[in-house]
N, C-alpha and C. Protein backbone atom coordinates (compact mmCIF):
# COMPACT_ATOMS: atom_id res chain seq x y z
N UNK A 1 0.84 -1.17 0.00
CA UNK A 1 0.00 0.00 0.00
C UNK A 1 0.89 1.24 0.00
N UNK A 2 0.43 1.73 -0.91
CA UNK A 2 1.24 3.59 -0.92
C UNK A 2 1.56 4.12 0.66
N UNK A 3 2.09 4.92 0.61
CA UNK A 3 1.91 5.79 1.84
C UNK A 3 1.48 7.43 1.31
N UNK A 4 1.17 7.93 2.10
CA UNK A 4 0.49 9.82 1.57
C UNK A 4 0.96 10.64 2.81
N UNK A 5 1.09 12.06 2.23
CA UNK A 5 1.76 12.44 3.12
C UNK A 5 0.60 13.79 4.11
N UNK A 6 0.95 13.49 5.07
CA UNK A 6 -0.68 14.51 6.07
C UNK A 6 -0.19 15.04 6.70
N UNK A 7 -0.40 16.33 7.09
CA UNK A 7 -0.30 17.19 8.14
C UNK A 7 -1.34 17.51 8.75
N UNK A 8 -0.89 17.04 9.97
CA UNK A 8 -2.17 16.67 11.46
C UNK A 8 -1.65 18.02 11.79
N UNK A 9 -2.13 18.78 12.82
CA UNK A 9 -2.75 19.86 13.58
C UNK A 9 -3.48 19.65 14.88
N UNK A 10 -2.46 19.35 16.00
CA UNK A 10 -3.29 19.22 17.38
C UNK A 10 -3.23 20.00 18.28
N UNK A 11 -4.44 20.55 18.62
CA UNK A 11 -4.41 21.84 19.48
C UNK A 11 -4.20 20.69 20.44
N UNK A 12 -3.63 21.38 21.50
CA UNK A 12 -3.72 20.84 23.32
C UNK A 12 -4.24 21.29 24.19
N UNK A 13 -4.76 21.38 25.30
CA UNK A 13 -4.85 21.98 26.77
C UNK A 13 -3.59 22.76 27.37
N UNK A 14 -3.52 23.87 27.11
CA UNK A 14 -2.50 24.58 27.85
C UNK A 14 -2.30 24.39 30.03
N UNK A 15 -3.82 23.80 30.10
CA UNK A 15 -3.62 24.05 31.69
C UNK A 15 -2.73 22.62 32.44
N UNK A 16 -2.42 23.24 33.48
CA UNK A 16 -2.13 21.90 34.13
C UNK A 16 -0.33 21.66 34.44
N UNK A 17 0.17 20.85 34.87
CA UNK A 17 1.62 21.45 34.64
C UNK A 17 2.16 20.20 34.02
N UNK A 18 1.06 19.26 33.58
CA UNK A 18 1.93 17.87 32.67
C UNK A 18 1.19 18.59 31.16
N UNK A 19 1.43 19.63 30.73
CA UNK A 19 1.14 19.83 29.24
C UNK A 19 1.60 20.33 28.69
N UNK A 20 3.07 20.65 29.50
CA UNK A 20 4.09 21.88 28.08
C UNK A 20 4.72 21.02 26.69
N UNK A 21 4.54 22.06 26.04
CA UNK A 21 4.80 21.40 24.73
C UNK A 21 6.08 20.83 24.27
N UNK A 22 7.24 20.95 25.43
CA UNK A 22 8.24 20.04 25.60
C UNK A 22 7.62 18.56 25.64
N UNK A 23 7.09 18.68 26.94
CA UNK A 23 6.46 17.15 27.02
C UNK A 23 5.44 16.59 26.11
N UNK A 24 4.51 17.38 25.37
CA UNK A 24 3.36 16.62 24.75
C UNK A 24 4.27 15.91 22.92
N UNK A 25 5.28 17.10 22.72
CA UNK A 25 5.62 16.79 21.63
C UNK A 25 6.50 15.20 21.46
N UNK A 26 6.72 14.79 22.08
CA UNK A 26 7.51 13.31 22.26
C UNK A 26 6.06 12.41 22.27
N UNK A 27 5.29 12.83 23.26
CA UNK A 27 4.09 11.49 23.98
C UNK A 27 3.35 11.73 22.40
N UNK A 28 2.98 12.90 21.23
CA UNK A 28 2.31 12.77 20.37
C UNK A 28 2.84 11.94 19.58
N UNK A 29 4.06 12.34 19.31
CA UNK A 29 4.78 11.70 18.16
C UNK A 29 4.77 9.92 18.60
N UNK A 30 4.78 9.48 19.67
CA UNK A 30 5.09 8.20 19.77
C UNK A 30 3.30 7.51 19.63
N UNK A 31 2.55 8.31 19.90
CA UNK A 31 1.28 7.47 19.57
C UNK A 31 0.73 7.83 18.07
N UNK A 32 1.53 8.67 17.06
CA UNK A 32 1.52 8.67 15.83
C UNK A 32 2.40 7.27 15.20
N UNK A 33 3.49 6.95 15.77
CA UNK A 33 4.31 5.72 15.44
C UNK A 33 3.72 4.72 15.63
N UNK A 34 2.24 4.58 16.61
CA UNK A 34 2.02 3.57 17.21
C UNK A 34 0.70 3.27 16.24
N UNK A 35 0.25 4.34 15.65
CA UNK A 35 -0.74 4.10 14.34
C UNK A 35 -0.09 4.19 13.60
N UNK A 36 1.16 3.09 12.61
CA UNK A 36 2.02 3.00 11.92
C UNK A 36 2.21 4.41 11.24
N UNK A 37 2.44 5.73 11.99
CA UNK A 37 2.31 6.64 10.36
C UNK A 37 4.02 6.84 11.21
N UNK A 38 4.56 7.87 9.87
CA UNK A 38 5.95 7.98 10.37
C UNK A 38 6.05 9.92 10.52
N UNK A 39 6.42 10.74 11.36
CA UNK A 39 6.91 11.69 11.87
C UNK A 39 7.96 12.32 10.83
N UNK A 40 7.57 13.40 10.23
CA UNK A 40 9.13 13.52 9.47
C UNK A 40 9.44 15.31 9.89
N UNK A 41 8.46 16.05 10.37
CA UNK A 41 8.69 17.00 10.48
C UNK A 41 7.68 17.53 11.84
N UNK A 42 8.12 18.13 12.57
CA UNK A 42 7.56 18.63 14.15
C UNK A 42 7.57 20.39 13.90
N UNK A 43 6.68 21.31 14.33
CA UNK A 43 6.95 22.41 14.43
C UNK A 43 5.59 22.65 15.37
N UNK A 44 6.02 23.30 16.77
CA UNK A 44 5.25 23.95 17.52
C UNK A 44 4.72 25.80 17.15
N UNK A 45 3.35 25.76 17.18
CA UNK A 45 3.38 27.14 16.47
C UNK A 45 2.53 27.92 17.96
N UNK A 46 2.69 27.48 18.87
CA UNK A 46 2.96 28.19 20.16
C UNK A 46 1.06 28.30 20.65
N UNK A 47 0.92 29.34 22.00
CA UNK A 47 -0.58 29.05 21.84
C UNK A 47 -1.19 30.41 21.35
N UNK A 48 -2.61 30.12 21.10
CA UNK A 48 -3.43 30.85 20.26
C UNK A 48 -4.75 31.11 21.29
N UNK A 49 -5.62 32.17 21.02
CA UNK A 49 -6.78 32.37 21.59
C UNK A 49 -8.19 31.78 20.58
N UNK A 50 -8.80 30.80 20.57
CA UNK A 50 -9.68 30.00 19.93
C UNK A 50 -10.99 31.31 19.42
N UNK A 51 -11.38 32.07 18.94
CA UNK A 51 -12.46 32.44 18.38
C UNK A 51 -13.74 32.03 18.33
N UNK A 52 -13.80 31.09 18.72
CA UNK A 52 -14.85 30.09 18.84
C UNK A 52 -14.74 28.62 19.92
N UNK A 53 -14.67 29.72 21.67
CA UNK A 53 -14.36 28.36 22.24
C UNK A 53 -15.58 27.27 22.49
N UNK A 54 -15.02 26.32 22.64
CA UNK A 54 -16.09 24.96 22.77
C UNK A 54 -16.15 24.71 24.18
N UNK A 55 -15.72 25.02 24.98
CA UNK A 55 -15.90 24.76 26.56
C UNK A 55 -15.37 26.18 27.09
N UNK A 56 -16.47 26.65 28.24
CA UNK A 56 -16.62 27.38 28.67
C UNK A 56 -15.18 28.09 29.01
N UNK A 57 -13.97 27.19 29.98
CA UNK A 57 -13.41 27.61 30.84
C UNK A 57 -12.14 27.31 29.88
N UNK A 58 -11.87 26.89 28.70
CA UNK A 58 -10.88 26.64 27.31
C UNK A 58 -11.08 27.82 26.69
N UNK A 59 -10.19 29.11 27.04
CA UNK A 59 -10.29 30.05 25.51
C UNK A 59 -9.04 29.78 24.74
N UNK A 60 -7.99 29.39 25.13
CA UNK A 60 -7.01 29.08 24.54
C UNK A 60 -6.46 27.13 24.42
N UNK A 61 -5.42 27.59 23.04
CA UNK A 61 -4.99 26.30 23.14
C UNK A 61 -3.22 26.02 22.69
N UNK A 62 -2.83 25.07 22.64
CA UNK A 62 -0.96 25.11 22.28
C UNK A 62 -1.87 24.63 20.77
N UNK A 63 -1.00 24.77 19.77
CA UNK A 63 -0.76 24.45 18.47
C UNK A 63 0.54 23.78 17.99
N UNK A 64 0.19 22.45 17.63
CA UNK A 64 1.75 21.71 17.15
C UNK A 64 1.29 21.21 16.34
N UNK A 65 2.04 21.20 15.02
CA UNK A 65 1.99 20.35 14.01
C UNK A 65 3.26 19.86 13.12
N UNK A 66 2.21 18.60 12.56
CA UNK A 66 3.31 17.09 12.41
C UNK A 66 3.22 16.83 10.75
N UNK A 67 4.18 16.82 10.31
CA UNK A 67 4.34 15.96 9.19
C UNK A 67 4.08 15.01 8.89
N UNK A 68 3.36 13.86 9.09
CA UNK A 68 2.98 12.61 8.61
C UNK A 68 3.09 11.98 7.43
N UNK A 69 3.52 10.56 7.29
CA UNK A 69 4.25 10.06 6.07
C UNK A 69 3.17 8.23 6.83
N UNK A 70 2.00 7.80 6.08
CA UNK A 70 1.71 6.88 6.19
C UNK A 70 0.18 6.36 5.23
N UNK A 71 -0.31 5.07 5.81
CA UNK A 71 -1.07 4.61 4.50
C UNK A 71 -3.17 5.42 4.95
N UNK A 72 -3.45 5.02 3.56
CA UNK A 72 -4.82 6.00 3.82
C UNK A 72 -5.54 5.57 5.01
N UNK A 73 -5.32 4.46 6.23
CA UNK A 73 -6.30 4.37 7.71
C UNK A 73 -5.66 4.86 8.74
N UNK A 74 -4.17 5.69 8.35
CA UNK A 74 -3.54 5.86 9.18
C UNK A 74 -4.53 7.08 10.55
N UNK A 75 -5.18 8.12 9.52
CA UNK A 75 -5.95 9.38 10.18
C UNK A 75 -7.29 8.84 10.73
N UNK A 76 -7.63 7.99 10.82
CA UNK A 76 -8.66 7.80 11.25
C UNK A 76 -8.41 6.95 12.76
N UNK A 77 -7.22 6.11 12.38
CA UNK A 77 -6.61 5.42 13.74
C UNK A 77 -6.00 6.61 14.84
N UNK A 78 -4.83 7.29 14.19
CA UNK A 78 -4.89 8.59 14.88
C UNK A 78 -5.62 9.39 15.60
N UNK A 79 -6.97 9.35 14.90
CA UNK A 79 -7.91 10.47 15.75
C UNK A 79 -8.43 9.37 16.72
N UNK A 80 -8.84 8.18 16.44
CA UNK A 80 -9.46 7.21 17.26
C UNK A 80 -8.52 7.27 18.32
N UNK A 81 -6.96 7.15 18.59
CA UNK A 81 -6.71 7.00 19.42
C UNK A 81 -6.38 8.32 20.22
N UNK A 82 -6.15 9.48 19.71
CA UNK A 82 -6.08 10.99 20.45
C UNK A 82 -7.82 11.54 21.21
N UNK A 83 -8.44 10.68 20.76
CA UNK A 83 -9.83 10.81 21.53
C UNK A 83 -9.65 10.79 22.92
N UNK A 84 -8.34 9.45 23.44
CA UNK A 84 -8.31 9.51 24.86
C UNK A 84 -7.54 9.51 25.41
N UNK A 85 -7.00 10.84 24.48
CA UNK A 85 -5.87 11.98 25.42
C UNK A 85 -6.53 13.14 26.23
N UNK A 86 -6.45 13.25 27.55
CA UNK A 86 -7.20 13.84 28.29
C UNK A 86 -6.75 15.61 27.33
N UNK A 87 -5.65 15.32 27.90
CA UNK A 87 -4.44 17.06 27.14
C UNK A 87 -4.66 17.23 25.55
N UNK A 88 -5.64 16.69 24.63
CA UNK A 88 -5.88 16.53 23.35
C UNK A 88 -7.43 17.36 23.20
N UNK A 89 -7.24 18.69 22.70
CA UNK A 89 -8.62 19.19 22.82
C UNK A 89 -9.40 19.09 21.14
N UNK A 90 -8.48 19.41 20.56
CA UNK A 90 -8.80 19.14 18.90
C UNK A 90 -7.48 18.98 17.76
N UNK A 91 -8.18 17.68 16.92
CA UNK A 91 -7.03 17.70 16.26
C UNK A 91 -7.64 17.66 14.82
N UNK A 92 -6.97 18.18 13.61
CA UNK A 92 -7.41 18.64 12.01
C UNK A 92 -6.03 17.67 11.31
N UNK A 93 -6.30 16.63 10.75
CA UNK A 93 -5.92 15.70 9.81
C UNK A 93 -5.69 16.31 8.55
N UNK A 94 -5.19 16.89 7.72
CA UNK A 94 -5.37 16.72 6.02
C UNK A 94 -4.33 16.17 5.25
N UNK A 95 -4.46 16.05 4.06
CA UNK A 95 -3.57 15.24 3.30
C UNK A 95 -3.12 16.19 2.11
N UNK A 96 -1.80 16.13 2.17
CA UNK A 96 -1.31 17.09 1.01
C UNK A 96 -0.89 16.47 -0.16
């Protein structure tokens, strides 16, 4: 099977003191490896104020995004499994 190449987009939970983006960027990348896709590029684009928050006491969020190099069920396993990341508030899949 081919592989395609995606750039995921996962906002985080800024609160708390297990969520700096030192730490989330390793624990993401290894449960991206763990839905066979492969990591080829990391860039944190720091946090942002949401325009449209979804929970009351969330106006903000961290922004990191990943290069992804894997086959077409890779994004769907991905999101299935970032569902139950507590520190995972939203994540945007696309394929370039």
């Amino acid at each position: 099977m081919s592989k395609k190449n995606y750039l995921a987009t996962i906002v985080c939970d800024p609160r708390g003191a297990d969520g700096s983006t030192d730490e989330m960027i390793p624990m993401l990348s290894e449960i991206i490896r763990e839905t066979d896709g492969e990591v080829t590029k990391v860039q944190s684009q720091g946090s942002h104020e949401f325009s449209y928050p979804q929970k009351k006491n969330l106006k903000s969020g961290i922004y990191i995004q990943f290069d992804i190099k894997g086959d077409p069920q890779m994004p769907s396993r991905l999101k299935e499994k970032l569902k139950l990341e507590k520190k995972v508030d939203r994540v945007l899949i696309e394929c370039r």
